[in-house]
Every structure is written in C-alpha cells, then in structure tokens.
N, C-alpha and C. Protein backbone atom coordinates (compact mmCIF):
# COMPACT_ATOMS: atom_id res chain seq x y z
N UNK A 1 10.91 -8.13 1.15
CA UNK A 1 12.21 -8.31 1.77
C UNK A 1 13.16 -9.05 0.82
N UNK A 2 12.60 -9.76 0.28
CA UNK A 2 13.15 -11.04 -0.99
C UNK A 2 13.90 -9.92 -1.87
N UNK A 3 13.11 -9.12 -2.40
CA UNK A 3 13.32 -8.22 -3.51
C UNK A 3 14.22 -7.06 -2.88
N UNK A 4 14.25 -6.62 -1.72
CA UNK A 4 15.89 -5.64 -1.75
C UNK A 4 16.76 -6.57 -1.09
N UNK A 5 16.86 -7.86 -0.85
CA UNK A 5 17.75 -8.79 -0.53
C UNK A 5 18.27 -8.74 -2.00
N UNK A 6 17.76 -9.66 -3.13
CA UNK A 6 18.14 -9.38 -4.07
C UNK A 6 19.09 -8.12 -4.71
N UNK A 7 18.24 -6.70 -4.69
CA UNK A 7 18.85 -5.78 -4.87
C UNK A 7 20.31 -5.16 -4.42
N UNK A 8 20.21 -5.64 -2.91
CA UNK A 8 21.28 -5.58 -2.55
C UNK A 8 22.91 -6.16 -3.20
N UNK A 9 22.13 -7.85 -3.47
CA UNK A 9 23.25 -8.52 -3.76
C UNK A 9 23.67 -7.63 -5.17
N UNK A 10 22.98 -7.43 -5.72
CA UNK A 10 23.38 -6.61 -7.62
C UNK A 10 24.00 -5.59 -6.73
N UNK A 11 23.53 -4.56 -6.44
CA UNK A 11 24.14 -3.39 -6.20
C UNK A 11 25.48 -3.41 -4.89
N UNK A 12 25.48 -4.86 -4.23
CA UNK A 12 27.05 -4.99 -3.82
C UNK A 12 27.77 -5.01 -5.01
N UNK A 13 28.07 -6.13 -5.77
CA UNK A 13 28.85 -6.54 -7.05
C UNK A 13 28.89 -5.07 -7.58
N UNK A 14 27.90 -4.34 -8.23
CA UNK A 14 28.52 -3.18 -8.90
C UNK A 14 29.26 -2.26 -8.31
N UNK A 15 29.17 -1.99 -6.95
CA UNK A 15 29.80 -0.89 -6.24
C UNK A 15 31.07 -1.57 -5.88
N UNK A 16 31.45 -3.07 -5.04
CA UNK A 16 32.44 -3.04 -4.71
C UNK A 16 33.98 -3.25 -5.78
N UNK A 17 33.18 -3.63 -7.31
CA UNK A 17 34.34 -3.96 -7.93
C UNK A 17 35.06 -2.31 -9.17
N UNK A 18 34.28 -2.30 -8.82
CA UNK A 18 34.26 -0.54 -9.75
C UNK A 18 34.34 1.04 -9.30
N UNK A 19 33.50 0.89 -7.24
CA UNK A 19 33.05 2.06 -7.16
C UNK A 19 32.08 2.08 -7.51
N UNK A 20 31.16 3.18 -6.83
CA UNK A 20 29.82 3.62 -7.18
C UNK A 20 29.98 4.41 -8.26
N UNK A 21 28.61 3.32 -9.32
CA UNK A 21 28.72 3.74 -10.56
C UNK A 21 27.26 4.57 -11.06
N UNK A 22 26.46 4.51 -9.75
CA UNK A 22 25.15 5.79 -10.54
C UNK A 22 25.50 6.83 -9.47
N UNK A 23 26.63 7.57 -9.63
CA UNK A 23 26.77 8.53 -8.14
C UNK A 23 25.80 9.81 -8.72
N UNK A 24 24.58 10.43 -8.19
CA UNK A 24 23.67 11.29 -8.21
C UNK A 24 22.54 10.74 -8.56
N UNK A 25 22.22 9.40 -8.45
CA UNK A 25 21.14 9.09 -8.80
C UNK A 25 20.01 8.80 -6.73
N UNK A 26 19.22 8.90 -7.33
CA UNK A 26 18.43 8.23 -5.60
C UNK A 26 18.41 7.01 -6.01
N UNK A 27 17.97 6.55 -4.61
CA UNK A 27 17.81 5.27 -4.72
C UNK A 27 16.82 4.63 -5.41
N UNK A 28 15.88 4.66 -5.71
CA UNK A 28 14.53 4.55 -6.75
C UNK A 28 14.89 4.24 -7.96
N UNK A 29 16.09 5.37 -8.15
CA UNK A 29 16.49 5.43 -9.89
C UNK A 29 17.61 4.59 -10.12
N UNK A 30 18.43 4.13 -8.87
CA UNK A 30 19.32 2.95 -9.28
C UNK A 30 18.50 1.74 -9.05
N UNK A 31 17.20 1.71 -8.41
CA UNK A 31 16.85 -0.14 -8.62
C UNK A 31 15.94 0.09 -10.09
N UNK A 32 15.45 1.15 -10.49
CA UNK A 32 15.30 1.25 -12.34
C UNK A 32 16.54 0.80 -13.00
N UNK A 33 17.76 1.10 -12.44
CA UNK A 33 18.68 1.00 -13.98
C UNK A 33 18.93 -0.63 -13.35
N UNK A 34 19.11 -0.77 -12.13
CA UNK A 34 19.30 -2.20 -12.14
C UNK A 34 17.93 -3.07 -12.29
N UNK A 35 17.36 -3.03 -12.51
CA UNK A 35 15.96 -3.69 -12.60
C UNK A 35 16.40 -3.33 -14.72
N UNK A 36 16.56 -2.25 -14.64
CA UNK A 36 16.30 -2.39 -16.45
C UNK A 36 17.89 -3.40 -16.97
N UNK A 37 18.77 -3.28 -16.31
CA UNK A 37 20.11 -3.89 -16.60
C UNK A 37 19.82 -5.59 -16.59
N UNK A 38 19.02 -5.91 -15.24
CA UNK A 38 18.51 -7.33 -15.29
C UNK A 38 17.68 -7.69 -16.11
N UNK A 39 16.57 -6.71 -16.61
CA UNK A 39 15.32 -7.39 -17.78
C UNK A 39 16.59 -7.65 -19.39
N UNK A 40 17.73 -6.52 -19.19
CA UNK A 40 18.62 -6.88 -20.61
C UNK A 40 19.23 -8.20 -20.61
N UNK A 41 19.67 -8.90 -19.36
CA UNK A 41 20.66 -9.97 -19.30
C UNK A 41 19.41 -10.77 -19.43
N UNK A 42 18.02 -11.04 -19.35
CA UNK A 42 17.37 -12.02 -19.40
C UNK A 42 16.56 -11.80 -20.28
N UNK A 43 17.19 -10.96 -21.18
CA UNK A 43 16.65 -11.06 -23.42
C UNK A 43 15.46 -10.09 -22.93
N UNK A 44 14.62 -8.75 -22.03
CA UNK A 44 13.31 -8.52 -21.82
C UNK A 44 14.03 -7.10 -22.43
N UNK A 45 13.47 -6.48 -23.09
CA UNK A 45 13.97 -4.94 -23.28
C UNK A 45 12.91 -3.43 -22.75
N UNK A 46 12.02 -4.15 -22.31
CA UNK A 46 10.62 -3.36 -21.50
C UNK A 46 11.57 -2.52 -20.78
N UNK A 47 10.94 -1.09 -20.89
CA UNK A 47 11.62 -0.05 -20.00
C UNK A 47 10.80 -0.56 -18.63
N UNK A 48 11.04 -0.27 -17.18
CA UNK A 48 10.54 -0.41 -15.88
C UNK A 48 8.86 0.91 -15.71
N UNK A 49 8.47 0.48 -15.07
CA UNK A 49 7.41 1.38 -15.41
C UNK A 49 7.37 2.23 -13.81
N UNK A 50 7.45 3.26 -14.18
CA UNK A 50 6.88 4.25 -13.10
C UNK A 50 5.36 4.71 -12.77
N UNK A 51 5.44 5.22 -11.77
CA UNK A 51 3.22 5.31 -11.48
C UNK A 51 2.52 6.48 -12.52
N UNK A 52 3.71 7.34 -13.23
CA UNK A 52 3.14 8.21 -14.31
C UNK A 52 3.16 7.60 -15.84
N UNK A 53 4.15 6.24 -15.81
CA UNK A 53 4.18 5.53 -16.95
C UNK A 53 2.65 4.48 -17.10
N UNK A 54 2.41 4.03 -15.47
CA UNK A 54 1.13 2.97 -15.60
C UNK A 54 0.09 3.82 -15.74
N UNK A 55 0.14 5.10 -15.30
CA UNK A 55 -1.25 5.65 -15.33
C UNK A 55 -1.57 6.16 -17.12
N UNK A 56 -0.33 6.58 -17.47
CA UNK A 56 -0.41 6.79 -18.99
C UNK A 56 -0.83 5.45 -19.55
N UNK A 57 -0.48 4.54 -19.04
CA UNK A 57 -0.88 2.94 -20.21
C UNK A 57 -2.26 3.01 -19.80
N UNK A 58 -2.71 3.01 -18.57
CA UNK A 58 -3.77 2.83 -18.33
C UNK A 58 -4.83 3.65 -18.92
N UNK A 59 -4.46 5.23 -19.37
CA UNK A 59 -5.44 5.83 -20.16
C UNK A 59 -5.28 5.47 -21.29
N UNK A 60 -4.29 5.29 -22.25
CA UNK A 60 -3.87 4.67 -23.11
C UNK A 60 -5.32 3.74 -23.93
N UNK A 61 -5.17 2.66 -22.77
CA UNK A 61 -6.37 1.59 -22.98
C UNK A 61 -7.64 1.97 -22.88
N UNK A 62 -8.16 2.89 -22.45
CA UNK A 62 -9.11 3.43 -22.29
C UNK A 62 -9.51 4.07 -23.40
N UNK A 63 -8.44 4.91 -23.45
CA UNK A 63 -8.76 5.92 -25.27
C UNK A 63 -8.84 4.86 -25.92
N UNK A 64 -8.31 3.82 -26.64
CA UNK A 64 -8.07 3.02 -27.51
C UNK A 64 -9.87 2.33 -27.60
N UNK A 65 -10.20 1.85 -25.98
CA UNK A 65 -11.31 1.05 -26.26
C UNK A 65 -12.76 2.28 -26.18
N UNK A 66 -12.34 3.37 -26.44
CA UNK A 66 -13.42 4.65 -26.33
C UNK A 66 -13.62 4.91 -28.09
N UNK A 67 -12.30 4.89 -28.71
CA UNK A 67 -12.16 4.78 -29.59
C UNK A 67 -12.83 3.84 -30.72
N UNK A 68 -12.85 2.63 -30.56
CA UNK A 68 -13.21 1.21 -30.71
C UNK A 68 -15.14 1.40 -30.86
N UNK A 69 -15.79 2.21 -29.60
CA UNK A 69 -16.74 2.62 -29.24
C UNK A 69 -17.55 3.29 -30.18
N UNK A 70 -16.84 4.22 -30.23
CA UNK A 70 -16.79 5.58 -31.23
C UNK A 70 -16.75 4.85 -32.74
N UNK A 71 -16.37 4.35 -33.62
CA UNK A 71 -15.84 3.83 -34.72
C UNK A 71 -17.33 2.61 -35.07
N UNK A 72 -17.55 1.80 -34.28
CA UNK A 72 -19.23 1.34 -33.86
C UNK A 72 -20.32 1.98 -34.08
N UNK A 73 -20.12 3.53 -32.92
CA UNK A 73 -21.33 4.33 -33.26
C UNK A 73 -21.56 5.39 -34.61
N UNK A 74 -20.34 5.36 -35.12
CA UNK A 74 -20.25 5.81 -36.74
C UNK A 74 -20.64 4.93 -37.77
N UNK A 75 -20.22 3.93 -37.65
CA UNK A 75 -20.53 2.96 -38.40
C UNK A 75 -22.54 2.85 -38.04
N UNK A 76 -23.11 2.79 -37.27
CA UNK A 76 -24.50 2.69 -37.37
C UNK A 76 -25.07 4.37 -37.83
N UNK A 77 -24.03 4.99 -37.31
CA UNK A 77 -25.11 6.13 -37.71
C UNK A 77 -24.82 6.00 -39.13
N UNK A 78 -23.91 6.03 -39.71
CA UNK A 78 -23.80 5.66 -41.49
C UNK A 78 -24.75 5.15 -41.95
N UNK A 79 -25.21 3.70 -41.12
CA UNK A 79 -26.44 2.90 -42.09
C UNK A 79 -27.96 3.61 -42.06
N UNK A 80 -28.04 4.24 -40.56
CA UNK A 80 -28.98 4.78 -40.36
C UNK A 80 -29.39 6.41 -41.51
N UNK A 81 -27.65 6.71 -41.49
CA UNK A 81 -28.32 7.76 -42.60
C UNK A 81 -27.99 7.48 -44.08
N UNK A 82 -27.78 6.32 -44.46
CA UNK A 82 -27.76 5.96 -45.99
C UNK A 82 -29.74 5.56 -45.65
N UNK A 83 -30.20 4.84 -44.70
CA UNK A 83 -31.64 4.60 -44.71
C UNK A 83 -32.46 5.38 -44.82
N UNK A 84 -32.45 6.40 -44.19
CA UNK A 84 -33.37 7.88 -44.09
C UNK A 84 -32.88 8.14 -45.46
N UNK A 85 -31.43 8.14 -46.26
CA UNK A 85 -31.25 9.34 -47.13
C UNK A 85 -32.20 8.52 -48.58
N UNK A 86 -32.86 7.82 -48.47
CA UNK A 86 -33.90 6.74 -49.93
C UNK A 86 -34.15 8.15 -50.63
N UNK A 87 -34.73 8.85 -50.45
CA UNK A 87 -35.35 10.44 -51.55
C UNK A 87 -34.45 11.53 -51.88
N UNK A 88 -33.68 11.71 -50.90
CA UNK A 88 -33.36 12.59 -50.70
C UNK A 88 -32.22 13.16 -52.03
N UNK A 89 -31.56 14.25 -52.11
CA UNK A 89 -31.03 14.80 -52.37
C UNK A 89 -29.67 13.78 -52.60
N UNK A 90 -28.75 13.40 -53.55
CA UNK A 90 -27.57 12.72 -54.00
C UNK A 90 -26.36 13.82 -53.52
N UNK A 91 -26.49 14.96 -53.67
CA UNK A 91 -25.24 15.91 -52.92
C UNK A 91 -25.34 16.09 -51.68
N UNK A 92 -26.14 15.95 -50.77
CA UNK A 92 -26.86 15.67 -49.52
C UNK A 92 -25.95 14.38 -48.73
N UNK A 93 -26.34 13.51 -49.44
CA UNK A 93 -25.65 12.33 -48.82
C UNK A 93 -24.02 12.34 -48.88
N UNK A 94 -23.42 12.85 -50.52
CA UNK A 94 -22.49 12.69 -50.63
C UNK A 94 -21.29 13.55 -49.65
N UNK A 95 -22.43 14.72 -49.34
CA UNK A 95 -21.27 15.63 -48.45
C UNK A 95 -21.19 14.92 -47.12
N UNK A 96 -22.20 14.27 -46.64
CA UNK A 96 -22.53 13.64 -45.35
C UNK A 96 -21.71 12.35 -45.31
N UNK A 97 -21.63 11.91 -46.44
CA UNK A 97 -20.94 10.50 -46.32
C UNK A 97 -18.60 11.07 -46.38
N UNK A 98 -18.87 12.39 -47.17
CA UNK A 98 -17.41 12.96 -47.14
C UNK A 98 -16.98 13.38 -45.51
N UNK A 99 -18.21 13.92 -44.93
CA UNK A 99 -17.96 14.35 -43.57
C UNK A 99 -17.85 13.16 -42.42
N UNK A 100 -18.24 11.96 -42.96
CA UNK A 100 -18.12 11.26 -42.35
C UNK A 100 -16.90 10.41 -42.46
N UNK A 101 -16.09 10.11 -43.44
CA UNK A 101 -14.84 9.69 -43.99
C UNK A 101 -14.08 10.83 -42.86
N UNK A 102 -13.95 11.90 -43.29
CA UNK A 102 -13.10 13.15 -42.08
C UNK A 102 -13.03 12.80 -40.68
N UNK A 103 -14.46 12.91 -40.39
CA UNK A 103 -14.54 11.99 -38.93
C UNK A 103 -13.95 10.84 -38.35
N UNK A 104 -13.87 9.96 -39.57
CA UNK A 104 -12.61 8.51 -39.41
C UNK A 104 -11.82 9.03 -39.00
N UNK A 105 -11.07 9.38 -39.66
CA UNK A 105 -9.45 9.99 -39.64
C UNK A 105 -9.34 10.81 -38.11
C-alpha cells in the first residue's frame, strides 16, 4: 500500500504539471520508468528487473557456477591423463592436451 501511495505521489507531480507524459504506456511500464527515473535521482543506474529479466539472471548464475564445475572436472581429468600418459606415445598426449586447451575456450 506504502509503495503505490508513493507511486501515486510521483505520478501526480508528473501528470499534473505537464500532462500525461507516458500516454500508451500500461500501467506496469510507467511504475518501470518511474521506478527507473527514481533509481537515476538517487545516483543507482540498475535497469528495474522484470520476471523474464530475474529468471535470465537466475540462469545466468547457474551457467556461470556449472561452468566453474566443468573447468574443475577438466582440470582433474588433465592430471589424470598426463598420469596414465608415463609410456605412452608424446603425439598422443600432445593432441590430447591441444584438445583439451579447445575445450577451455
């Protein structure tokens, strides 16, 4: 209730001294521009986040720490096959250790 009390008061001030100034927007998308207009006057420049913006951050973090995961289990399989590779073949390893550099990336 606090928070479209608030809203209200912003979106009196803009409409009564100017006219309505987001005419075609819904209502959703004017408490974004006023919600993003207030994070500017108080130095924040974060765009407002919508439920397709949190769900993107939220996979976001996920890839990142899957990633993180992944980069771990390369790194052991590396030691594991510099260990096995003691006899073996020197072009053997080297293509394995090139295929594995690729895989970084």
């Amino acid at each position: 209730r606090l928070r479209l009390m608030k809203h209200l008061r912003e979106n009196a001030a803009q409409i009564g001294d100017k006219g309505i100034r987001f005419l075609g927007l819904d209502a959703s998308q004017v408490m974004k521009v006023t919600e993003f207009a207030s994070n500017i006057r108080n130095g924040i420049i974060d765009l407002p986040l919508n439920d397709r913006s949190i769900e993107l951050t939220s996979e976001l973090a996920e890839m990142r720490a899957e990633r993180e995961t992944d980069k771990i289990t390369i790194e052991r399989l590396e030691r594991e096959i510099i260990g096995l590779g003691g006899g073996k073949n020197n072009n053997d390893e080297l293509r394995i250790n090139s295929d594995l550099v690729v895989m970084r990336q």
